[in-house]
Protein backbone atom coordinates (compact mmCIF):
# COMPACT_ATOMS: atom_id res chain seq x y z
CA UNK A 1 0.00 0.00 0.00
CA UNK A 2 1.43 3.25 -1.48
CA UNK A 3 2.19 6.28 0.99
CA UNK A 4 2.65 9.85 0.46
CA UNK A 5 4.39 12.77 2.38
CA UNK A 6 2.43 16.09 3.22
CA UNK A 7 5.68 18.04 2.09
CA UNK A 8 3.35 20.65 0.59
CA UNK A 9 -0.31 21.70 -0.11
CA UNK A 10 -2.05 23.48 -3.02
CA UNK A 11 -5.55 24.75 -2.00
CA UNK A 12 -8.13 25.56 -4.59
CA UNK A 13 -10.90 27.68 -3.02
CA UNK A 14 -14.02 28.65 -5.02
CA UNK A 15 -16.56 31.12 -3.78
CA UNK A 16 -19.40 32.40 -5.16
CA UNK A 17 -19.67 35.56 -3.01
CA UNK A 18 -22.06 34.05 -0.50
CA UNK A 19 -20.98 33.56 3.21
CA UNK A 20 -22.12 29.84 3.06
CA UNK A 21 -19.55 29.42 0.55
CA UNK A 22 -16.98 31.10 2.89
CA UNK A 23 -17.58 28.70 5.11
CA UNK A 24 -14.65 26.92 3.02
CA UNK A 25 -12.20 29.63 4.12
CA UNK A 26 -11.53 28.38 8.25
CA UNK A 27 -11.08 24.74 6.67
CA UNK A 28 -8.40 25.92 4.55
CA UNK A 29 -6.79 27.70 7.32
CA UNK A 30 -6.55 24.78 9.32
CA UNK A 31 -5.20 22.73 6.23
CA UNK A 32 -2.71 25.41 5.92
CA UNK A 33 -1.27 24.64 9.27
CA UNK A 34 -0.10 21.70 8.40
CA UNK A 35 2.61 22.35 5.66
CA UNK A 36 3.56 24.91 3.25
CA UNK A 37 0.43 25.98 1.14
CA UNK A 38 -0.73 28.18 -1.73
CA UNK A 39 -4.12 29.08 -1.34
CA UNK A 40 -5.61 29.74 -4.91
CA UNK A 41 -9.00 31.72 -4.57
CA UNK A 42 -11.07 31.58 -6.97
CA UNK A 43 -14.38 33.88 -8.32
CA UNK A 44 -16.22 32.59 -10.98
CA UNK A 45 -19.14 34.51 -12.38
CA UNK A 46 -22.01 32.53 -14.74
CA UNK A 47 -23.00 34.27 -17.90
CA UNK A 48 -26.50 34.54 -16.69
CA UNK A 49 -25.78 36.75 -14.37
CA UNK A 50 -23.96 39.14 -17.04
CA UNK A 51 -27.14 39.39 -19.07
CA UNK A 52 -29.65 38.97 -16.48
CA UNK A 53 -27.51 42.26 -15.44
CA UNK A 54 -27.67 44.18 -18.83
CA UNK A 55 -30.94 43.36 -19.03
CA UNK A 56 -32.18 45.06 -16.03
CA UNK A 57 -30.16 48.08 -16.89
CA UNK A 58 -31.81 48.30 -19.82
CA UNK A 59 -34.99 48.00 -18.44
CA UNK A 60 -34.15 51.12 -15.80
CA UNK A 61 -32.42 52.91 -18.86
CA UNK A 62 -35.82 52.86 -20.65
CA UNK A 63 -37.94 53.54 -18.26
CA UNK A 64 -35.77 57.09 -17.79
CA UNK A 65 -36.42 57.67 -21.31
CA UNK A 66 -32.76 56.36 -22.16
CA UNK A 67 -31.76 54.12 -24.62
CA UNK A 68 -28.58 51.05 -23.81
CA UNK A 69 -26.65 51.71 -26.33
CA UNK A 70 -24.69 48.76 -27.91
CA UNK A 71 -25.42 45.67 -26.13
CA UNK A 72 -22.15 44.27 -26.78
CA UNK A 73 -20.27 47.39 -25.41
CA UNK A 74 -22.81 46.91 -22.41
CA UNK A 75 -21.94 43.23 -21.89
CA UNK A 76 -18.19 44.16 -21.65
CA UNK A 77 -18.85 47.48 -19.36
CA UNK A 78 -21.14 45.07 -16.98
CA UNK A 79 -18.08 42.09 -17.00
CA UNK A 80 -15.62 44.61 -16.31
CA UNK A 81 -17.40 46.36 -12.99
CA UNK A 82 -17.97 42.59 -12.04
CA UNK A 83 -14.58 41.84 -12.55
CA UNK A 84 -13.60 44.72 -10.36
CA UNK A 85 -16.13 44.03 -7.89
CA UNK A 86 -15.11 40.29 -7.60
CA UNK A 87 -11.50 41.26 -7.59
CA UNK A 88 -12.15 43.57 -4.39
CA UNK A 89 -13.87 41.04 -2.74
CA UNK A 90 -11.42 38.20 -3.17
CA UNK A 91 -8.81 40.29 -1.59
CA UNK A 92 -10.52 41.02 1.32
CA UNK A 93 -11.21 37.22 1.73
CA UNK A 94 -7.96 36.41 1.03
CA UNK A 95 -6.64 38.54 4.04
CA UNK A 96 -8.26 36.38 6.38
CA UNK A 97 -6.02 32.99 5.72
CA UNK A 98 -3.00 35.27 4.53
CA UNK A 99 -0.71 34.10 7.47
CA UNK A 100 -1.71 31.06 7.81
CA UNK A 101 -0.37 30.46 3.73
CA UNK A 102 3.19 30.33 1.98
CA UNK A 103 1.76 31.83 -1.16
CA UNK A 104 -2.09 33.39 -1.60
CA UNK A 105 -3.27 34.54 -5.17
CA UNK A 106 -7.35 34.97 -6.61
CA UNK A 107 -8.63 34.70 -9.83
CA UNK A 108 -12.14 36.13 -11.22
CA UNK A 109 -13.27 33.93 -13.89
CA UNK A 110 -16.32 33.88 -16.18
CA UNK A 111 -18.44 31.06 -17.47
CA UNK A 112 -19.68 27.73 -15.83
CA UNK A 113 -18.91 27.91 -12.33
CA UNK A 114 -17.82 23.52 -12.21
CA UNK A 115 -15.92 24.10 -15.70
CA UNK A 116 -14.09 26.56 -14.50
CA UNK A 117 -13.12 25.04 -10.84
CA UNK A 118 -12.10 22.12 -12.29
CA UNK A 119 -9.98 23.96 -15.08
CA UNK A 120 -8.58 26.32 -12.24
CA UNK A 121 -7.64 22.88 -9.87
CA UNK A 122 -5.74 21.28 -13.31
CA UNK A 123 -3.74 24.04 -13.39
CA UNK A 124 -2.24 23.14 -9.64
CA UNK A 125 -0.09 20.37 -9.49
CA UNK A 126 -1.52 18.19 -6.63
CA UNK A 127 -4.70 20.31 -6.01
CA UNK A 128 -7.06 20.19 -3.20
CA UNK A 129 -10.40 21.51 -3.92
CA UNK A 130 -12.12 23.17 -1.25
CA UNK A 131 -15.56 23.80 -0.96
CA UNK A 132 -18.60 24.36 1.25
CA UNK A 133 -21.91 22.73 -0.24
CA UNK A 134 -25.46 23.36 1.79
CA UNK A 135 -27.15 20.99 3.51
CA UNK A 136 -30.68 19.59 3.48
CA UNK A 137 -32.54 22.85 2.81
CA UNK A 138 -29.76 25.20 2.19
CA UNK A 139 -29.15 27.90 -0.96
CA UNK A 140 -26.42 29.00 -3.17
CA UNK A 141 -26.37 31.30 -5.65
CA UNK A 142 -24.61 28.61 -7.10
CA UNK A 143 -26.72 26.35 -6.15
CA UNK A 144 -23.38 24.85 -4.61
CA UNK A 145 -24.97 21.81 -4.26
CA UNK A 146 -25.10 20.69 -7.48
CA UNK A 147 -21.92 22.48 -8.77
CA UNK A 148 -20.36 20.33 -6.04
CA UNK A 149 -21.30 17.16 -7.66
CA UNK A 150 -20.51 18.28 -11.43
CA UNK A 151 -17.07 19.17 -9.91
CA UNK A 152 -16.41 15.91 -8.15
CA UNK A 153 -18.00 13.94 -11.79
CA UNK A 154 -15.69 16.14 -13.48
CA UNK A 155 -12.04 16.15 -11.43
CA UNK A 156 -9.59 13.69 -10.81
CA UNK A 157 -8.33 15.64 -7.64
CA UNK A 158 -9.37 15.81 -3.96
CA UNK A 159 -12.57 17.44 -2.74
CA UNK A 160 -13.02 18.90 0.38
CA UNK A 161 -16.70 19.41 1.02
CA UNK A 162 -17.58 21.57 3.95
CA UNK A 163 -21.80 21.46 4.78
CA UNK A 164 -22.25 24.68 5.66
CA UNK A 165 -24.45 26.08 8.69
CA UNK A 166 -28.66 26.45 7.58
CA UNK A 167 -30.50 29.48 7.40
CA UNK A 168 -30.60 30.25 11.32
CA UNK A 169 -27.88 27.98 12.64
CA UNK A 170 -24.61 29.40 13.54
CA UNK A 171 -21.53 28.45 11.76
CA UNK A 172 -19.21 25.99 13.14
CA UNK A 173 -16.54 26.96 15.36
CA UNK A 174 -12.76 27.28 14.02
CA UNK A 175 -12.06 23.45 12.79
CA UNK A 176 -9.22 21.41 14.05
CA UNK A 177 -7.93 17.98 12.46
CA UNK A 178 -7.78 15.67 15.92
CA UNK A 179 -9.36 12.28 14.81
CA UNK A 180 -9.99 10.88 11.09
CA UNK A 181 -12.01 8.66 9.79
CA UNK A 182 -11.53 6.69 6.60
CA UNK A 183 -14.96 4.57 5.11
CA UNK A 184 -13.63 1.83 3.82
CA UNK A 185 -15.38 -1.29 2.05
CA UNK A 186 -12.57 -3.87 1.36
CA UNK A 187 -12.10 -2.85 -2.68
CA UNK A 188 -8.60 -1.65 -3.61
CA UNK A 189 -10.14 1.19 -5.19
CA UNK A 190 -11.85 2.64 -1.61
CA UNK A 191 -7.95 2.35 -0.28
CA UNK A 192 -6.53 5.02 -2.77
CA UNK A 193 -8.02 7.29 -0.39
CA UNK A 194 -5.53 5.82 2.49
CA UNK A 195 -2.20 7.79 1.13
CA UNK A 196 -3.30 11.53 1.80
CA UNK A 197 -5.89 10.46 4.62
CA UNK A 198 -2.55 9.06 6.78
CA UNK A 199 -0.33 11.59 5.44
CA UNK A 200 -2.73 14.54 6.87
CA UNK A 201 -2.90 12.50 9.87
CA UNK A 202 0.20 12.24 10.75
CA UNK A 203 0.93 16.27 9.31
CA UNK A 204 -2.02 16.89 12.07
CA UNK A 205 -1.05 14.08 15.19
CA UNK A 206 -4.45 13.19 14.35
CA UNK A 207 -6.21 9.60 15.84
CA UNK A 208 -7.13 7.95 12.51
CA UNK A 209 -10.14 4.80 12.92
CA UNK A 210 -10.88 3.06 9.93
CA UNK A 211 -14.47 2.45 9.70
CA UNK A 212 -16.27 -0.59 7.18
CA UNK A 213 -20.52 -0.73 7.31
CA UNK A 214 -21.83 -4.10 6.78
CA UNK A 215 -25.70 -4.45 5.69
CA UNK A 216 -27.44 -6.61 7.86
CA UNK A 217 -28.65 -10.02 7.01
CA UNK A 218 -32.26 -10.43 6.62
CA UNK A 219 -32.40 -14.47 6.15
CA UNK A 220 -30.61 -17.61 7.29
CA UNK A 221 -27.55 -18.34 5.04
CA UNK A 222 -26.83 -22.38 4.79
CA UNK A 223 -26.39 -22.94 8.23
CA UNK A 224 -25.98 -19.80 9.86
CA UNK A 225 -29.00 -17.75 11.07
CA UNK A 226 -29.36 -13.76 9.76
CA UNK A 227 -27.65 -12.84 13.07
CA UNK A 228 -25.20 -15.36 13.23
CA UNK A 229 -24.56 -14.86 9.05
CA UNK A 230 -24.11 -10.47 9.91
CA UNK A 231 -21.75 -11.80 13.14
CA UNK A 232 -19.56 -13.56 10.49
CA UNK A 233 -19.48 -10.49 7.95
CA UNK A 234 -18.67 -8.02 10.68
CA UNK A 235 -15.61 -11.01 11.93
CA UNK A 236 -14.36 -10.52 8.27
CA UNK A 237 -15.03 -7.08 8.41
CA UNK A 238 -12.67 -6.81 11.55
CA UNK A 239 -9.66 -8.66 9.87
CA UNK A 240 -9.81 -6.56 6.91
CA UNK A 241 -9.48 -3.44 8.99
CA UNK A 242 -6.73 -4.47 11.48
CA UNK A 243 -4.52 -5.60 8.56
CA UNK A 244 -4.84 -2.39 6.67
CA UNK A 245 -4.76 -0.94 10.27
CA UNK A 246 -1.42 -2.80 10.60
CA UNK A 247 -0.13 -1.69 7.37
CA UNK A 248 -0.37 1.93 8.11
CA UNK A 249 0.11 2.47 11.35
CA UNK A 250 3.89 3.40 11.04
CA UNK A 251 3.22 5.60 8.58
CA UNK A 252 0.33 7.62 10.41
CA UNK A 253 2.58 7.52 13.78
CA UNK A 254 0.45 6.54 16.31
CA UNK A 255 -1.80 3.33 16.55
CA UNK A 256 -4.93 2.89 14.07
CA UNK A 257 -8.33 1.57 15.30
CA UNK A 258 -10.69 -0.03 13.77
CA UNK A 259 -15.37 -0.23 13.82
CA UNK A 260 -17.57 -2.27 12.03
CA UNK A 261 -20.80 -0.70 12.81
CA UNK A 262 -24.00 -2.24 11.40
CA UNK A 263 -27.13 -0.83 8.92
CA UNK A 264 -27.06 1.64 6.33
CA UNK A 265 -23.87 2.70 5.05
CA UNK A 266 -24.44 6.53 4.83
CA UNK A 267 -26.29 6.54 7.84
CA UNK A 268 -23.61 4.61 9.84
CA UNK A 269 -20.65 6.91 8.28
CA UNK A 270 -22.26 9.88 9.63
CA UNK A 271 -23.98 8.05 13.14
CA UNK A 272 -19.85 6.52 13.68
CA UNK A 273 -18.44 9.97 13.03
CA UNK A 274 -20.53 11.67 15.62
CA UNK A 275 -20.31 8.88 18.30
CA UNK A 276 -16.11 9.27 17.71
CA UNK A 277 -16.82 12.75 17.14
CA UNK A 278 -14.64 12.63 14.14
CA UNK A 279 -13.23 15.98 12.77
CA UNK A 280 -13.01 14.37 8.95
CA UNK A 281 -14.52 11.51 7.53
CA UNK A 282 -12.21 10.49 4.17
CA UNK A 283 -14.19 8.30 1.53
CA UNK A 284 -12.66 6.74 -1.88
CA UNK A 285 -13.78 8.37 -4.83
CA UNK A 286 -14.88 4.89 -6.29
CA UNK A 287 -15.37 3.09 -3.27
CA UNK A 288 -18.48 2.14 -1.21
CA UNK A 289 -20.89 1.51 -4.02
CA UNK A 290 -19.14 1.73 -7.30
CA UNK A 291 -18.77 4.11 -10.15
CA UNK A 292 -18.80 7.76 -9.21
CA UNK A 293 -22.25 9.15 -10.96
CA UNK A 294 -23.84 6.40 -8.74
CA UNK A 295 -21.77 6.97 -5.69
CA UNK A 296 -22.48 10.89 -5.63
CA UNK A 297 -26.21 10.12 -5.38
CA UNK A 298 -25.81 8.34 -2.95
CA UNK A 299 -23.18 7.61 -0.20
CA UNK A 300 -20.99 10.96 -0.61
CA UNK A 301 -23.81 13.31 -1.26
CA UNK A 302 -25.78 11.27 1.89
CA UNK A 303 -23.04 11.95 3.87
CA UNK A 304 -21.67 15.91 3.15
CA UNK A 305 -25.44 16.60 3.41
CA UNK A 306 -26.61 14.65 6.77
CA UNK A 307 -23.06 15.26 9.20
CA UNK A 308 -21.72 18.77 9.83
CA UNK A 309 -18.00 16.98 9.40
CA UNK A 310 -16.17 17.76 6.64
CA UNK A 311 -15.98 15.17 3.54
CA UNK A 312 -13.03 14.57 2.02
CA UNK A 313 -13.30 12.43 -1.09
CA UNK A 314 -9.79 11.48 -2.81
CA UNK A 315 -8.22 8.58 -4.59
């Protein structure tokens, strides 16, 4: 099993001007404490909000008894004072993680705001894309939700998905990296996620517990009743864990536990997390339930939407 050094981070940070989004900001402060990082900010503005812009204008301009003018020369007036606009706000965002970070820069970009995060994070060797997404209920302007999934369809590098706080709750407090926890479902493709999930646990001190969710058994298998049949799975289950738990432990510096809760995978990531009171849960990008368009709908986007701990998904 590969391992990887935290020698270095590169942080990708959309916003979309929102302070849900910004709830991504303290997460990448903490990050940023645990090796040299460059913090890459990043504004992108949708074309509908251009011309949903100039249109307006045109409809006050008229209704003054003024006419627009050239709609293309508007188009390029209205990008420009967003430009400016987005450009001010990005550095007063960026001043609040400035020394926590080895290098800061911001970007204002326009088109589709998942095209254009996942174009800015290619251009970042290493990348970690970090981003706050709402939960059950929650708004964007964005829509962050969903631009959340097209970016995690669309990248091959880490996400970082922060729920951030409902309409009336308060946000969380600053976030600290004491105890991991990696879902894990016995495929070699749910372990890529092991190399940075030990390397920022051991950049961090951090307690990592590797976690595997059995479904129960409903019926008698050959000679084993349902519960005796889910007792043998969660055995297995066990043996799995404490020899990956075995095989990583020197690397993470400090002893590895294992849990095998039982029921609903999702449910149990997110039930486990709070019982530990985990401070990340780490899940394999193909891992626990197969390709990625089908794993976003469920297990990933179950799990950034139902716990307030941060999801990273890598490998």
């Amino acid at each position: 099993m590969s391992t990887q050094t935290l020698s270095s981070l590169n942080l990708l940070v959309p916003l979309d001007g929102s302070p849900l989004a910004e709830q991504a900001i303290p997460l990448a402060r903490m990050l940023a404490t645990l090796a040299p990082t460059s913090v890459h900010l990043l504004r992108v503005i949708p074309p509908s909000v251009v011309s949903s812009l100039v249109r307006h204008e045109a409809v006050l301009l008229g209704a003054a008894g003024d006419t627009l003018g050239d709609p293309d020369e508007q188009a390029e007036a209205m990008q420009e004072a967003l430009q400016a606009e987005a450009e001010t706000y990005l550095e007063h965002q960026a001043e609040a993680i400035m020394a926590h970070a080895k290098n800061i820069d911001y970007a204002v970009a326009f088109g589709m705001p998942a095209e254009q995060i996942v174009s800015a994070a290619a251009r970042y060797t290493d990348s970690i894309i970090v981003m706050a997404t709402h939960g059950k209920g929650g708004l964007l302007r964005w829509a962050l939700g969903s631009v959340t999934t097209r970016v995690l369809q669309a990248t091959g590098h880490p996400v970082l998905v922060a729920r951030g706080a409902k309409t009336g709750e308060s946000p969380a407090t600053e976030p600290a990296l004491r105890r991991i926890m990696v879902a894990l479902d016995g495929s070699l493709t749910a372990e890529r996620a092991l190399p940075l999930a030990t390397s920022l646990a051991r950049a961090a001190h951090a307690d990592m517990l590797l976690a595997q969710v059995i479904d129960p058994v409903d019926s008698p298998i050959a000679t084993l009743t349902a519960s005796e049949a889910t007792g043998r799975l969660r055995e297995l289950a066990f043996g799995y864990l404490d020899r990956t738990a075995e095989q990583i432990t020197r690397h993470v510096g400090k002893h590895v536990t294992t849990t095998v809760p039982v029921g609903h995978v999702a449910e149990e990531i997110v039930e486990e997390a709070a019982r530990k009171h985990i401070d990340m849960i780490v899940i394999g990008r193909h891992g626990l339930g197969g390709a990625l368009p089908a794993f976003l709908g469920g297990t990933a986007e179950k799990v950034s939407q139902a716990s307030a701990v941060p999801l990273l998904i890598a490998g």
